[in-house]
PDB file of N, CA and C in Angstrom:
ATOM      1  N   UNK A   1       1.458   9.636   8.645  1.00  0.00           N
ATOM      2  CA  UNK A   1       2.032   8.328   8.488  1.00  0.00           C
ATOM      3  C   UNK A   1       2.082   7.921   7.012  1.00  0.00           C
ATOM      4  N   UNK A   2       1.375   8.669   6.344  1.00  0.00           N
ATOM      5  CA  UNK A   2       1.133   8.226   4.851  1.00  0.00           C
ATOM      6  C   UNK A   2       1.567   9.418   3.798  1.00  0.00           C
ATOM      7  N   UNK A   3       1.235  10.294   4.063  1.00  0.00           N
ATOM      8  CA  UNK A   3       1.375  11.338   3.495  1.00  0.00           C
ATOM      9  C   UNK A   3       2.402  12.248   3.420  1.00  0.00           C
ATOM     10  N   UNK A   4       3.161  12.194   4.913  1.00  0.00           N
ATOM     11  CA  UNK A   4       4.454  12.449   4.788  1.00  0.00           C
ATOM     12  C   UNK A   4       5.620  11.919   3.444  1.00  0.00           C
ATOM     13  N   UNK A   5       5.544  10.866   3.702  1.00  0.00           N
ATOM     14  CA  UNK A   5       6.446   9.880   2.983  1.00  0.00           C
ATOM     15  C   UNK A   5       5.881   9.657   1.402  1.00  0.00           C
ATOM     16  N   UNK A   6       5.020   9.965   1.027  1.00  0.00           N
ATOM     17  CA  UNK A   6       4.912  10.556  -0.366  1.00  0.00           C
ATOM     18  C   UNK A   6       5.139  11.752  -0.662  1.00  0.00           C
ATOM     19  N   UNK A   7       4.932  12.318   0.094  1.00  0.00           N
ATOM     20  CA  UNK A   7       4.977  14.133  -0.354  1.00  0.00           C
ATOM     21  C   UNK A   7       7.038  13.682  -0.355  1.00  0.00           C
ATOM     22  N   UNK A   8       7.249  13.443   0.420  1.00  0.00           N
ATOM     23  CA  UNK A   8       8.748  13.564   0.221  1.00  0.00           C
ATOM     24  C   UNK A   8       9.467  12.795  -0.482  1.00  0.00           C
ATOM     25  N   UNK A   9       8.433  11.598  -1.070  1.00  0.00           N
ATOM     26  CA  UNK A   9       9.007  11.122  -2.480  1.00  0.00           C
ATOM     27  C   UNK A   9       9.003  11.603  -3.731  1.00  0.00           C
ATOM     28  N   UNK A  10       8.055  12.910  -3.403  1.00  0.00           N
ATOM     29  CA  UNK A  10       7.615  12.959  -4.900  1.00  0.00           C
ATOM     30  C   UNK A  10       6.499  12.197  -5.868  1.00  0.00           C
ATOM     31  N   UNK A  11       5.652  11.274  -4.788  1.00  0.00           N
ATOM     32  CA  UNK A  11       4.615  10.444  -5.488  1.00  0.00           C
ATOM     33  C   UNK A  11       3.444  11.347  -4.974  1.00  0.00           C
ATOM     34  N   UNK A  12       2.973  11.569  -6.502  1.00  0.00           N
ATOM     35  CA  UNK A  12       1.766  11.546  -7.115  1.00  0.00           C
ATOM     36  C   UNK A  12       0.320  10.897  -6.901  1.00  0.00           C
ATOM     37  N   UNK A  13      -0.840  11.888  -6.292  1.00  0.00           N
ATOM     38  CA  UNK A  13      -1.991  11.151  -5.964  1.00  0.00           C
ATOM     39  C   UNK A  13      -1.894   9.793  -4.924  1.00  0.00           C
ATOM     40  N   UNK A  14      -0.813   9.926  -4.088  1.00  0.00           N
ATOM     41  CA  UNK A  14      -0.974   8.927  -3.078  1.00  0.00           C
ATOM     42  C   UNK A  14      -0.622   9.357  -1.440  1.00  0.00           C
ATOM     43  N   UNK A  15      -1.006   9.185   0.004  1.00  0.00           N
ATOM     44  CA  UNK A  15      -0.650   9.214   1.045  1.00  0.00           C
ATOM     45  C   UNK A  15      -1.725   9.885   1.601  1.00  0.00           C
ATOM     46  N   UNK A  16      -2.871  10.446   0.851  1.00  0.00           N
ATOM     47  CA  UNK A  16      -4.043  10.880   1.947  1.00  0.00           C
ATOM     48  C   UNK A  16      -5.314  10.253   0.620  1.00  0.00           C
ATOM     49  N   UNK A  17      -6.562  10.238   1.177  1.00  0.00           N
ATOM     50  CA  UNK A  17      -8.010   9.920   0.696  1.00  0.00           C
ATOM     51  C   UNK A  17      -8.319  11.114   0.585  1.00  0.00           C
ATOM     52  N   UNK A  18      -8.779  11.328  -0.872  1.00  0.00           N
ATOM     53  CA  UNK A  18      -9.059  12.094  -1.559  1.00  0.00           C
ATOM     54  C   UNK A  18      -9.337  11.630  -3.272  1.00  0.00           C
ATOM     55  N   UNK A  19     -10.623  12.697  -3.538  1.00  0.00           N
ATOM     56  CA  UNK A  19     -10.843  12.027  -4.780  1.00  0.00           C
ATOM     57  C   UNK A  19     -10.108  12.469  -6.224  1.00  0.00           C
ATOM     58  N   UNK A  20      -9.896  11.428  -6.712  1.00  0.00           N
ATOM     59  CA  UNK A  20      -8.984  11.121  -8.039  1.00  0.00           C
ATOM     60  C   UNK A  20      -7.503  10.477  -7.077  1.00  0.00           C
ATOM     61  N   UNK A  21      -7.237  10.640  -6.072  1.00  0.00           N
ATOM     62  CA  UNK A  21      -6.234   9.263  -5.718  1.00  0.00           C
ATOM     63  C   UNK A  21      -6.363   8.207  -5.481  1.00  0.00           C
ATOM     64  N   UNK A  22      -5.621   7.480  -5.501  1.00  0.00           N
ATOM     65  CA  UNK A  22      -5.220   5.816  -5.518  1.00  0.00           C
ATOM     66  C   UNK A  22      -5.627   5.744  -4.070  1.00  0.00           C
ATOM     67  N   UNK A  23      -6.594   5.032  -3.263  1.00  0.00           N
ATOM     68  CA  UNK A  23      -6.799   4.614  -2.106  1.00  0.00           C
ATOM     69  C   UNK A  23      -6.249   3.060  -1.842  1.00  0.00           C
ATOM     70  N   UNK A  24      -6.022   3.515  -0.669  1.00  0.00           N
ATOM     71  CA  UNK A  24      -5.056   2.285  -0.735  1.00  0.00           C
ATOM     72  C   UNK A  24      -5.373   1.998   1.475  1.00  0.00           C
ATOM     73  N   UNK A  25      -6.051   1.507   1.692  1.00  0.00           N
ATOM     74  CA  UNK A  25      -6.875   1.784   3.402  1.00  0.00           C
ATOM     75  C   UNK A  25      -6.361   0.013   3.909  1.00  0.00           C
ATOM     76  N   UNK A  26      -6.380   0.136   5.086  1.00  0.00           N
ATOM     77  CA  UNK A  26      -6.254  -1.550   5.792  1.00  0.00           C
ATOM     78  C   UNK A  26      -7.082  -1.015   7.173  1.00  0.00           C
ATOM     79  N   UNK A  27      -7.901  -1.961   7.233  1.00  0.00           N
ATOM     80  CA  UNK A  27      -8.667  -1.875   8.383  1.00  0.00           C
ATOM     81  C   UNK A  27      -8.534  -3.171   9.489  1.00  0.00           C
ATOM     82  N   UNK A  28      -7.944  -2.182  10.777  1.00  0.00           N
ATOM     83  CA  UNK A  28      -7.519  -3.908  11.625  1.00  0.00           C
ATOM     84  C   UNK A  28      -8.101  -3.008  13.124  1.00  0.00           C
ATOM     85  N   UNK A  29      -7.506  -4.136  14.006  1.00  0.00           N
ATOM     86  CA  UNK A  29      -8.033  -3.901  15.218  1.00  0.00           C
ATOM     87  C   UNK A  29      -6.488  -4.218  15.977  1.00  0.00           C
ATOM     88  N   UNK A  30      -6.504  -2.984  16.331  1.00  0.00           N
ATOM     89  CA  UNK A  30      -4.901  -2.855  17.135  1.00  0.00           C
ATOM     90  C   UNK A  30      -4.677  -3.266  18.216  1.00  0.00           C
ATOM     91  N   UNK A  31      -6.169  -4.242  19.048  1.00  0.00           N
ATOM     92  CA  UNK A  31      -5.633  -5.151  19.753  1.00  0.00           C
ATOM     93  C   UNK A  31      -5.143  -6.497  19.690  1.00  0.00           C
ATOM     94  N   UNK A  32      -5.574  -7.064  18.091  1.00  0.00           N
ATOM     95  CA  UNK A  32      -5.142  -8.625  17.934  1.00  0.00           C
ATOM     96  C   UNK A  32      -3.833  -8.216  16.593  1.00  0.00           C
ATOM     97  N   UNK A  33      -3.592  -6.877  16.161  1.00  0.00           N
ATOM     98  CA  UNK A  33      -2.568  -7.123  15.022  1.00  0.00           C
ATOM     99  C   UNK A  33      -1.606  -7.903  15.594  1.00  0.00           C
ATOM    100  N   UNK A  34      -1.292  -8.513  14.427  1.00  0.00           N
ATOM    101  CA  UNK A  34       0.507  -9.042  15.256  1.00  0.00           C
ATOM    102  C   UNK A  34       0.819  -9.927  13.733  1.00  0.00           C
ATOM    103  N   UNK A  35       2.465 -10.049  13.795  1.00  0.00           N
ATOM    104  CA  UNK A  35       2.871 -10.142  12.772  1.00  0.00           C
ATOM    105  C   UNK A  35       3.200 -11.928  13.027  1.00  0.00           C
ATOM    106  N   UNK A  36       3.261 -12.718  12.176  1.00  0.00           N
ATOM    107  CA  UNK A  36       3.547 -13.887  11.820  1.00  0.00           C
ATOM    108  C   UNK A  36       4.603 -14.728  11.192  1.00  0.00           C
ATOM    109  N   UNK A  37       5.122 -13.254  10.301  1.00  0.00           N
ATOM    110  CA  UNK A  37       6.609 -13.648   9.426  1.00  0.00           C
ATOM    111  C   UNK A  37       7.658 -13.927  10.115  1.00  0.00           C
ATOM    112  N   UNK A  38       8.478 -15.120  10.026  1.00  0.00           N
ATOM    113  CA  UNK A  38       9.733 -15.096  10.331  1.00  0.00           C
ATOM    114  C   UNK A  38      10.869 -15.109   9.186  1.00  0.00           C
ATOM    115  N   UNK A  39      11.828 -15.594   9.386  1.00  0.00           N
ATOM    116  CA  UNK A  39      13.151 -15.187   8.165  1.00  0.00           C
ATOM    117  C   UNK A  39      13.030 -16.766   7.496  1.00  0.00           C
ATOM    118  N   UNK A  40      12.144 -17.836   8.251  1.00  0.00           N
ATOM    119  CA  UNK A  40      12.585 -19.076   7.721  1.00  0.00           C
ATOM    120  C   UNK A  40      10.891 -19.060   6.943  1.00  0.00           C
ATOM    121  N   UNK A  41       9.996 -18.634   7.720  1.00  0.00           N
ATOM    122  CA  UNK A  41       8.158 -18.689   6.641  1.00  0.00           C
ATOM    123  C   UNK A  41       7.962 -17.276   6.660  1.00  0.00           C
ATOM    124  N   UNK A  42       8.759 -16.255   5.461  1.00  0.00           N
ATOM    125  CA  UNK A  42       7.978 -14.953   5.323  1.00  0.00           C
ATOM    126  C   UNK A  42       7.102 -15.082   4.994  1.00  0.00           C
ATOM    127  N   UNK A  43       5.946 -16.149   4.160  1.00  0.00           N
ATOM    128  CA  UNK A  43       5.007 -15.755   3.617  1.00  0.00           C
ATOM    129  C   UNK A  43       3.494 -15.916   4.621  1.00  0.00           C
ATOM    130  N   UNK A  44       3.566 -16.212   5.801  1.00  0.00           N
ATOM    131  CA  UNK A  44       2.885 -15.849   7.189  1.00  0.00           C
ATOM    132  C   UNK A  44       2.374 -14.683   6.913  1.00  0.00           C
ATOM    133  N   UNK A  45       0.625 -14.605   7.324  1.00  0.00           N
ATOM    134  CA  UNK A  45       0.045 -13.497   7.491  1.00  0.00           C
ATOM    135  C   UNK A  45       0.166 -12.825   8.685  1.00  0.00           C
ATOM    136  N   UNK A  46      -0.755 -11.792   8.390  1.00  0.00           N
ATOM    137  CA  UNK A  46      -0.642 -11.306  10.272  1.00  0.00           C
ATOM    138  C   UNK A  46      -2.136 -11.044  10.527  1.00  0.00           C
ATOM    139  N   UNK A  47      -1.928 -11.278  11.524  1.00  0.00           N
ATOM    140  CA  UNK A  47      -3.819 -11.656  12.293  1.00  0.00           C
ATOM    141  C   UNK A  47      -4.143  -9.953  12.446  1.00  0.00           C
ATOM    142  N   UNK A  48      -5.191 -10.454  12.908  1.00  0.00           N
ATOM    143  CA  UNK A  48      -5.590  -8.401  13.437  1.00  0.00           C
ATOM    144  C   UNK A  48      -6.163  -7.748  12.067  1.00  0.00           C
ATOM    145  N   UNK A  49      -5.834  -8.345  11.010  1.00  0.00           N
ATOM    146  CA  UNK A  49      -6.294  -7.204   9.738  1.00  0.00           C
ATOM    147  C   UNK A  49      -7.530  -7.870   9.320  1.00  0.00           C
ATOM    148  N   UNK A  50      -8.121  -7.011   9.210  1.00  0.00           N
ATOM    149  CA  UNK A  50      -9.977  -7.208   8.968  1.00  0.00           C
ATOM    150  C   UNK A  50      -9.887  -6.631   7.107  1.00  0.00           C
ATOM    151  N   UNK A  51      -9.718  -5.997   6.922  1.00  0.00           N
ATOM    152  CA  UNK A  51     -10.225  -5.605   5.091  1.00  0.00           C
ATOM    153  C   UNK A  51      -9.065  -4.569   4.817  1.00  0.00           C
ATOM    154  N   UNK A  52      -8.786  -5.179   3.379  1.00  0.00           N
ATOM    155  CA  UNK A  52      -7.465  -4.257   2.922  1.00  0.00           C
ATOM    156  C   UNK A  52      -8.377  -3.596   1.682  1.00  0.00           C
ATOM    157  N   UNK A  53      -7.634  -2.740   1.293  1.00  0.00           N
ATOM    158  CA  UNK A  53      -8.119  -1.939   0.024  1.00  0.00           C
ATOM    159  C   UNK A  53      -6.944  -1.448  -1.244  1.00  0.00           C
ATOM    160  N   UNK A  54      -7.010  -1.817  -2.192  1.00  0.00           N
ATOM    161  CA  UNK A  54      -5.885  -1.355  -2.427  1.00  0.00           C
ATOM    162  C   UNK A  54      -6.065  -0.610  -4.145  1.00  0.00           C
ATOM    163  N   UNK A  55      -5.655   0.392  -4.241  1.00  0.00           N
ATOM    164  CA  UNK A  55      -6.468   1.343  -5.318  1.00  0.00           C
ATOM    165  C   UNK A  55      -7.885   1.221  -5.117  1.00  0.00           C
ATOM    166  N   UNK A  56      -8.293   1.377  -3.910  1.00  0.00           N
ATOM    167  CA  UNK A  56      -9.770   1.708  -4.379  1.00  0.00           C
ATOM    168  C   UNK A  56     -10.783  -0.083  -4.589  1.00  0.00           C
ATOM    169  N   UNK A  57      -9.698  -1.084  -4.706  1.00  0.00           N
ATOM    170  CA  UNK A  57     -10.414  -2.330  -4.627  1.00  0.00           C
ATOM    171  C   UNK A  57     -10.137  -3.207  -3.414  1.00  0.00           C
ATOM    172  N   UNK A  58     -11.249  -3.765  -2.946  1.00  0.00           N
ATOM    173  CA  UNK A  58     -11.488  -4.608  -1.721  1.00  0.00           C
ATOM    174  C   UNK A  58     -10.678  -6.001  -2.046  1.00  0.00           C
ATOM    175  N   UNK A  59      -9.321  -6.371  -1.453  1.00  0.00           N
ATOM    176  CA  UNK A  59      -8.447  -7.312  -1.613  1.00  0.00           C
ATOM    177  C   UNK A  59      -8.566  -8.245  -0.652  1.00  0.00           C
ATOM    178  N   UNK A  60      -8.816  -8.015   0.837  1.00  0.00           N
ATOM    179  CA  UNK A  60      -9.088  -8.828   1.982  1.00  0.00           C
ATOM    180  C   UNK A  60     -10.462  -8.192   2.927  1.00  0.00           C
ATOM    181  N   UNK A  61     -11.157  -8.886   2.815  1.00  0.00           N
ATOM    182  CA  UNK A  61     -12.863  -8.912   3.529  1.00  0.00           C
ATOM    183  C   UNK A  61     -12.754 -10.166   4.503  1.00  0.00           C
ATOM    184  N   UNK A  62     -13.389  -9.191   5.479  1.00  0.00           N
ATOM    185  CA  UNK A  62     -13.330  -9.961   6.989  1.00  0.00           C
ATOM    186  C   UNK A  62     -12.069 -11.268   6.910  1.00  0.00           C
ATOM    187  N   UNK A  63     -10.744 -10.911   6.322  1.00  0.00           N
ATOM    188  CA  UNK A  63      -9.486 -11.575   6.893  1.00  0.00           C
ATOM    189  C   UNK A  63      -9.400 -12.674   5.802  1.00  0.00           C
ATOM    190  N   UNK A  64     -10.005 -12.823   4.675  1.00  0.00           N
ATOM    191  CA  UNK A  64     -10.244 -13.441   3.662  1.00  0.00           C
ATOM    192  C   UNK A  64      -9.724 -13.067   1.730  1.00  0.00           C
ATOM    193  N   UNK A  65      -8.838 -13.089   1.844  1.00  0.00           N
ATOM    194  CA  UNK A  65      -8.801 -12.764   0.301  1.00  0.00           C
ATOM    195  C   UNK A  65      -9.401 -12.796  -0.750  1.00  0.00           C
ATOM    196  N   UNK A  66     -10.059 -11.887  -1.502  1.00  0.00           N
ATOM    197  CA  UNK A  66     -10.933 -11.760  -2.450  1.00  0.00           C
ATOM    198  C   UNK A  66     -10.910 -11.895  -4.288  1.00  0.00           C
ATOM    199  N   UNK A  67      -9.467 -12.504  -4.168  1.00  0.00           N
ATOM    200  CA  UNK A  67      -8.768 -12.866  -5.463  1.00  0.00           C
ATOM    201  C   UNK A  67      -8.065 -11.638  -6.368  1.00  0.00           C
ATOM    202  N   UNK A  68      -9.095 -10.433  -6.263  1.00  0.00           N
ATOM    203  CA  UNK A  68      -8.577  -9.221  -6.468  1.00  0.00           C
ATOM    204  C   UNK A  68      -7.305  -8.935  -6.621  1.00  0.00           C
ATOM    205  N   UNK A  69      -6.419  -8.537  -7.062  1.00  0.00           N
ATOM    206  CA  UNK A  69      -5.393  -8.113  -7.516  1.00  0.00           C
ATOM    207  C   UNK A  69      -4.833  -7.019  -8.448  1.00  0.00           C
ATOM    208  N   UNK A  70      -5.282  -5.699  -7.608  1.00  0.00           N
ATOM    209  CA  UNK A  70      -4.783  -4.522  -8.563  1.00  0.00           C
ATOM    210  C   UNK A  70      -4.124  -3.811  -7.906  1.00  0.00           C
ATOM    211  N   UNK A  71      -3.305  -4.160  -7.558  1.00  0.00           N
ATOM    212  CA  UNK A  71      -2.236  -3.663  -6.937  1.00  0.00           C
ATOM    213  C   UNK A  71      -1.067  -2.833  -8.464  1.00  0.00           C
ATOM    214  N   UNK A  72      -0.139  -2.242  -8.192  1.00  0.00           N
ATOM    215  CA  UNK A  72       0.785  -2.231  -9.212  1.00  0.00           C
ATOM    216  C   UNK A  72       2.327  -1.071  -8.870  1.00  0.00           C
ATOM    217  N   UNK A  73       2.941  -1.129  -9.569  1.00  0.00           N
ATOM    218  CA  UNK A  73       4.585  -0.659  -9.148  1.00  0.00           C
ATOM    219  C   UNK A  73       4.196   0.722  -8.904  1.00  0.00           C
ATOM    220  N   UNK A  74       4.787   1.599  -7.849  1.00  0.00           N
ATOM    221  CA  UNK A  74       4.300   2.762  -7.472  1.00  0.00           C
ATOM    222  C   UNK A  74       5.774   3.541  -7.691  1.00  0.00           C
ATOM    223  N   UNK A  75       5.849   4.445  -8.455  1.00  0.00           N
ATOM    224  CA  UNK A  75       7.195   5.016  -9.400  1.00  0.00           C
ATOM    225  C   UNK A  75       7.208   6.375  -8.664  1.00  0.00           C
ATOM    226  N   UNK A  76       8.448   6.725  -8.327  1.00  0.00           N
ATOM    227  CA  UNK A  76       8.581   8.821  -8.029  1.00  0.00           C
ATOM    228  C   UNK A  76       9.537   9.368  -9.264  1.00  0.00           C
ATOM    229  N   UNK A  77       9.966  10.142  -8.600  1.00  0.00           N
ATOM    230  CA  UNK A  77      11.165  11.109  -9.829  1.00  0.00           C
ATOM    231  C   UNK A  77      12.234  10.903  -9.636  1.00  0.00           C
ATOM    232  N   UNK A  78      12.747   9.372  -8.916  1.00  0.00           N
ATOM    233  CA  UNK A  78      13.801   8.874  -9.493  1.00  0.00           C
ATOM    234  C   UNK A  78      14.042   7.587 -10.248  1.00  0.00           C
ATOM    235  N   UNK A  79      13.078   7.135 -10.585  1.00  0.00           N
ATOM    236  CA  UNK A  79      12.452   6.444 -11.800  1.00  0.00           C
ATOM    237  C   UNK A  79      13.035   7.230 -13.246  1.00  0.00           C
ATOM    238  N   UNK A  80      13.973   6.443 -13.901  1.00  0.00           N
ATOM    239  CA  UNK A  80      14.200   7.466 -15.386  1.00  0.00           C
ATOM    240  C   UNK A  80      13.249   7.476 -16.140  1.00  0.00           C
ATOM    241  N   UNK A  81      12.438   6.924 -16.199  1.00  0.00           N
ATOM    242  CA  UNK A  81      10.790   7.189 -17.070  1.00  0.00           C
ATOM    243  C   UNK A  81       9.935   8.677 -16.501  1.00  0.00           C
ATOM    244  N   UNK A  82      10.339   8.977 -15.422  1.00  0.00           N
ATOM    245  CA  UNK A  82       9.239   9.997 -14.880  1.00  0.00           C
ATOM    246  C   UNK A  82      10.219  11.242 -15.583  1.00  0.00           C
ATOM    247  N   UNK A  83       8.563  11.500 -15.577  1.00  0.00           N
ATOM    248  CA  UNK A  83       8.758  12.817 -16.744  1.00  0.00           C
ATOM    249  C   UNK A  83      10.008  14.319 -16.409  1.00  0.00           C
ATOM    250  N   UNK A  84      10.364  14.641 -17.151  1.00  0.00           N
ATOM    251  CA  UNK A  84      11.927  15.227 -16.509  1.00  0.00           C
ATOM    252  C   UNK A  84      13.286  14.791 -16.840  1.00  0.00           C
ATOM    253  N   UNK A  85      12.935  13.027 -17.128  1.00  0.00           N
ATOM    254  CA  UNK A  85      14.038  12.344 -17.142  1.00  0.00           C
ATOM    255  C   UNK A  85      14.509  11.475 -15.263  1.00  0.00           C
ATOM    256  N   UNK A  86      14.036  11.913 -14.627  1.00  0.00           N
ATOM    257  CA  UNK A  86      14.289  11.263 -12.710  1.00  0.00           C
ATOM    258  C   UNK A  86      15.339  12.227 -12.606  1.00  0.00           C
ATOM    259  N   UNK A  87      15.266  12.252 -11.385  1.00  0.00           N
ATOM    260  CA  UNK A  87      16.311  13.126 -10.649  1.00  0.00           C
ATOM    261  C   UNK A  87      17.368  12.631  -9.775  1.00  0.00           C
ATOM    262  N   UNK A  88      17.676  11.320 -10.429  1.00  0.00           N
ATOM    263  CA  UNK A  88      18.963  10.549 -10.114  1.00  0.00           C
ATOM    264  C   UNK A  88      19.970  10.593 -11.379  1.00  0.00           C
ATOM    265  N   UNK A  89      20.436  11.416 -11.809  1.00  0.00           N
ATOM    266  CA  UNK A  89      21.025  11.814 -13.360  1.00  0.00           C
ATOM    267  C   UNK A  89      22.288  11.596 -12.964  1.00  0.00           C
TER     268      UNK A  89
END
């Protein structure tokens, strides 16, 4: 579910746990997830998620936000900065 879809982007150190990658984990309970967003309040959470992680830092604890914020833009090789030049030429 994760790992597929990086390996076939071409991103780097991300889609499985392992050390020296970017961990990035959400821990919920797949009997209360459920989503909240509609098209008129996207910014609605969704219930069910217990602790997010994101690089490796704890962002939501027990359903609570932790101010944390290290999140950041996640680039492949069609990005013209990635090394090569991207492979959208």
């Amino acid at each position: 579910m994760t790992s597929f879809p990086a390996t076939n982007l071409g991103i780097k150190g991300r889609g499985v746990l392992r050390d020296g990658y970017y961990a990035d984990v959400v821990v919920f309970d797949p009997a209360k997830i459920q989503d909240h967003a509609t098209f008129e309040k996207p910014q609605q959470l969704s219930t069910g998620v217990r602790d997010v992680f994101i690089n490796g830092t704890q962002v939501l604890k027990n359903g609570e936000h932790t101010g944390a914020k290290p999140g950041r833009f996640v680039r492949g090789p069609g990005w013209a900065g990635w090394p090569g030049g991207g492979a959208c030429k």
